[in-house]
Protein backbone atom coordinates (compact mmCIF):
# COMPACT_ATOMS: atom_id res chain seq x y z
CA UNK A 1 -20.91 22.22 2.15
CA UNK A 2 -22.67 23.66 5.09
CA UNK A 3 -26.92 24.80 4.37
CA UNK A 4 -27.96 27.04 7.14
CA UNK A 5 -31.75 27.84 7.52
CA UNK A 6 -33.63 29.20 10.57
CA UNK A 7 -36.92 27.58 11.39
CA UNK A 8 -38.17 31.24 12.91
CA UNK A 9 -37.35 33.06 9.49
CA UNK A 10 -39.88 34.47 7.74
CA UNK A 11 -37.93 33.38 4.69
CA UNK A 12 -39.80 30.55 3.67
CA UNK A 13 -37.08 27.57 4.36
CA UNK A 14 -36.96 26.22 0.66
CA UNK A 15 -35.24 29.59 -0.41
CA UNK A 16 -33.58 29.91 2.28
CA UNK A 17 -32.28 25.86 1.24
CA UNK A 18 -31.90 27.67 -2.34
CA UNK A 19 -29.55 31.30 -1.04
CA UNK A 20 -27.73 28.52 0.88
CA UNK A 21 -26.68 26.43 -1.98
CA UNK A 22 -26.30 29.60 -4.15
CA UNK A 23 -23.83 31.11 -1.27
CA UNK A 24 -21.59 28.00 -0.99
CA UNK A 25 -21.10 27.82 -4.84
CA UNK A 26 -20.25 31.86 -4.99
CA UNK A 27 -18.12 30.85 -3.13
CA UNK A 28 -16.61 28.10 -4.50
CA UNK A 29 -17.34 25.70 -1.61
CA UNK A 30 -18.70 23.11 -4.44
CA UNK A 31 -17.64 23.21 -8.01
CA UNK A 32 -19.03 22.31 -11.35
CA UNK A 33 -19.35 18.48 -11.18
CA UNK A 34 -19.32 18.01 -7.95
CA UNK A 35 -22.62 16.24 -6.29
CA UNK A 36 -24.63 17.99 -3.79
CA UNK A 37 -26.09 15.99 -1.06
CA UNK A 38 -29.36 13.83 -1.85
CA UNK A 39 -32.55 15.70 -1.01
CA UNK A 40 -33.52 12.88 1.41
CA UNK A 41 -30.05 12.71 3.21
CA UNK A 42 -30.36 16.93 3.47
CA UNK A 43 -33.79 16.48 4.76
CA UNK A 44 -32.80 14.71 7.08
CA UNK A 45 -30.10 16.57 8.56
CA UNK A 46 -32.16 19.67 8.79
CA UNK A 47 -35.05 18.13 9.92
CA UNK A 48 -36.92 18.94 6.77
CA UNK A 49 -39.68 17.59 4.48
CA UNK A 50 -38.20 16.56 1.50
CA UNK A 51 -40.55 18.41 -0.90
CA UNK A 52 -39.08 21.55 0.89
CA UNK A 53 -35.03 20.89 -0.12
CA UNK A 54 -36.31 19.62 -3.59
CA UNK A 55 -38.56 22.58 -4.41
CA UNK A 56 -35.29 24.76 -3.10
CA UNK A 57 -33.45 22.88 -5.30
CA UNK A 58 -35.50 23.25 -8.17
CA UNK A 59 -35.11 26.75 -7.46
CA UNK A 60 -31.56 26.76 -7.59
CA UNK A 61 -31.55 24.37 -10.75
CA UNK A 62 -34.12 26.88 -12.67
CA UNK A 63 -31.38 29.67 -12.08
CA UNK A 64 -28.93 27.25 -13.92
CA UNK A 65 -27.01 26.62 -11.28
CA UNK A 66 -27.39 22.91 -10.53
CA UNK A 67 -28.65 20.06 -12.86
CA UNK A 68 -31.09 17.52 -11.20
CA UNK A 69 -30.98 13.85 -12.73
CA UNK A 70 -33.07 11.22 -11.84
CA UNK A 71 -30.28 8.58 -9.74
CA UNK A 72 -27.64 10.78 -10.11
CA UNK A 73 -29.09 13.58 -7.94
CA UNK A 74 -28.28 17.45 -7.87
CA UNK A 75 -25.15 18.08 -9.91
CA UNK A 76 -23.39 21.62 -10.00
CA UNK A 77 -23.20 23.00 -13.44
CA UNK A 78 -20.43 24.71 -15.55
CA UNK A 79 -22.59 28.39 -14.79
CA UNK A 80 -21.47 28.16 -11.06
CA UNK A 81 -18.20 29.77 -12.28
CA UNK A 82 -19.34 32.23 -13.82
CA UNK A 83 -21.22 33.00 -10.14
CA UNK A 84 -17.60 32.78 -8.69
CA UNK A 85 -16.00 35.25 -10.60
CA UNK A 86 -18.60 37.58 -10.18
CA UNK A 87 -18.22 37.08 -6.39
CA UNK A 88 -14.35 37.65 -7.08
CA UNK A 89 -15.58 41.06 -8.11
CA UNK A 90 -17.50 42.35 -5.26
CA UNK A 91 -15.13 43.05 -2.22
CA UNK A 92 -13.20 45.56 -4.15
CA UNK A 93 -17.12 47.13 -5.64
CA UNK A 94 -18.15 47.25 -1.51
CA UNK A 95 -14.91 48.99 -0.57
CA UNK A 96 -15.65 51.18 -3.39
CA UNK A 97 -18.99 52.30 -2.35
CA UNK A 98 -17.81 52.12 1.90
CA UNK A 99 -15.21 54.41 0.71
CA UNK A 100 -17.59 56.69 -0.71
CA UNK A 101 -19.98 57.15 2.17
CA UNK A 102 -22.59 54.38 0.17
CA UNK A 103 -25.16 52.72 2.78
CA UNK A 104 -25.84 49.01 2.19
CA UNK A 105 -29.69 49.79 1.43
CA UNK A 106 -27.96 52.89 -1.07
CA UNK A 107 -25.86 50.27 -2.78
CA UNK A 108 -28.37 47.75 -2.83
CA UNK A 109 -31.00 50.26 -4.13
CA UNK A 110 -28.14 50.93 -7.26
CA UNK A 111 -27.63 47.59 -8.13
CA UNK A 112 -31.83 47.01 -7.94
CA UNK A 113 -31.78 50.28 -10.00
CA UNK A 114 -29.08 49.11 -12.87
CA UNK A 115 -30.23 45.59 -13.12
């Protein structure tokens, strides 16, 4: 699993910790049962409190996404699949709207607009 965050964002780094996690199980880089790494060890290798990676954590658990147990640490959950097949669905919806002339911020504003 590789997190990515930029220090000079002006994403605030715990959700950028928390669209990191979410991207890797999309797309299936970690699956339902597997572990993440410990906040401490993460904080550590990005050179981060660790009240940051927990609170993106808790972020990412709130959404259902990750279970977080006391010794046992962050666990993936049974929803992440349900994330992966919807990211199965969306290269064939963005050559859909590319073929139709649709502008990132156009498509984005129709998804904002429908949800």
């Amino acid at each position: 699993m590789l997190i990515r965050i930029d220090p000079g964002s002006s994403v605030p780094l715990f959700e950028q910790l928390a669209a990191s996690v979410r991207a890797e199980i999309v797309r299936g880089s970690v699956v339902p049962g597997e572990r993440l790494p410990s906040a401490r060890d993460l904080a550590e290798s990005l050179e981060l409190n660790v009240h940051t990676v927990l609170r993106g954590y808790q972020v990412v658990r709130d959404e259902g996404l990750i279970e977080l147990r006391r010794g046992r640490g962050a666990v993936v959950t049974d929803r992440a699949r349900d994330y992966a097949a919807l990211a199965e669905l969306l290269p064939q919806f963005v050559a859909e709207a590319k073929r139709l002339g649709l502008s990132p911020a156009a498509l984005a504003a129709l998804i904002r607009e429908a949800y």
